[in-house]
Protein backbone atom coordinates (compact mmCIF):
# COMPACT_ATOMS: atom_id res chain seq x y z
CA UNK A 1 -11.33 11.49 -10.07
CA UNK A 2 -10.23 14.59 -12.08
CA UNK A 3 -13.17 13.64 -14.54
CA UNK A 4 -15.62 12.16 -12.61
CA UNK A 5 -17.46 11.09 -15.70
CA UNK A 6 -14.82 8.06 -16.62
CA UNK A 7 -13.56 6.20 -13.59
CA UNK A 8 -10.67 4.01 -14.82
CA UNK A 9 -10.52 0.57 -13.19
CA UNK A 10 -7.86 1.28 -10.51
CA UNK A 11 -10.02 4.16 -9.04
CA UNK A 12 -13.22 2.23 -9.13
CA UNK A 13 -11.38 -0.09 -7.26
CA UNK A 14 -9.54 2.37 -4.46
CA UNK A 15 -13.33 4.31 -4.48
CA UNK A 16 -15.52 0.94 -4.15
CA UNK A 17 -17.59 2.80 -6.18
CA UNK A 18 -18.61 4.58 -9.61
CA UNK A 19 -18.41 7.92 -10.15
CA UNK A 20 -21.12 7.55 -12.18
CA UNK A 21 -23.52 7.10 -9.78
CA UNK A 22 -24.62 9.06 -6.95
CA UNK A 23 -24.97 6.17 -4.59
């Protein structure tokens, strides 16, 4: 989250979602 660019696996999982995208 402090990135943004790089979600690591445990905050794409607590997020649901990439930080990647917008959507």
């Amino acid at each position: 989250k402090l990135r943004g660019a790089f979600p690591t696996p445990a905050e794409r999982a607590s997020n649901s979602a990439p930080q990647l995208s917008p959507a």
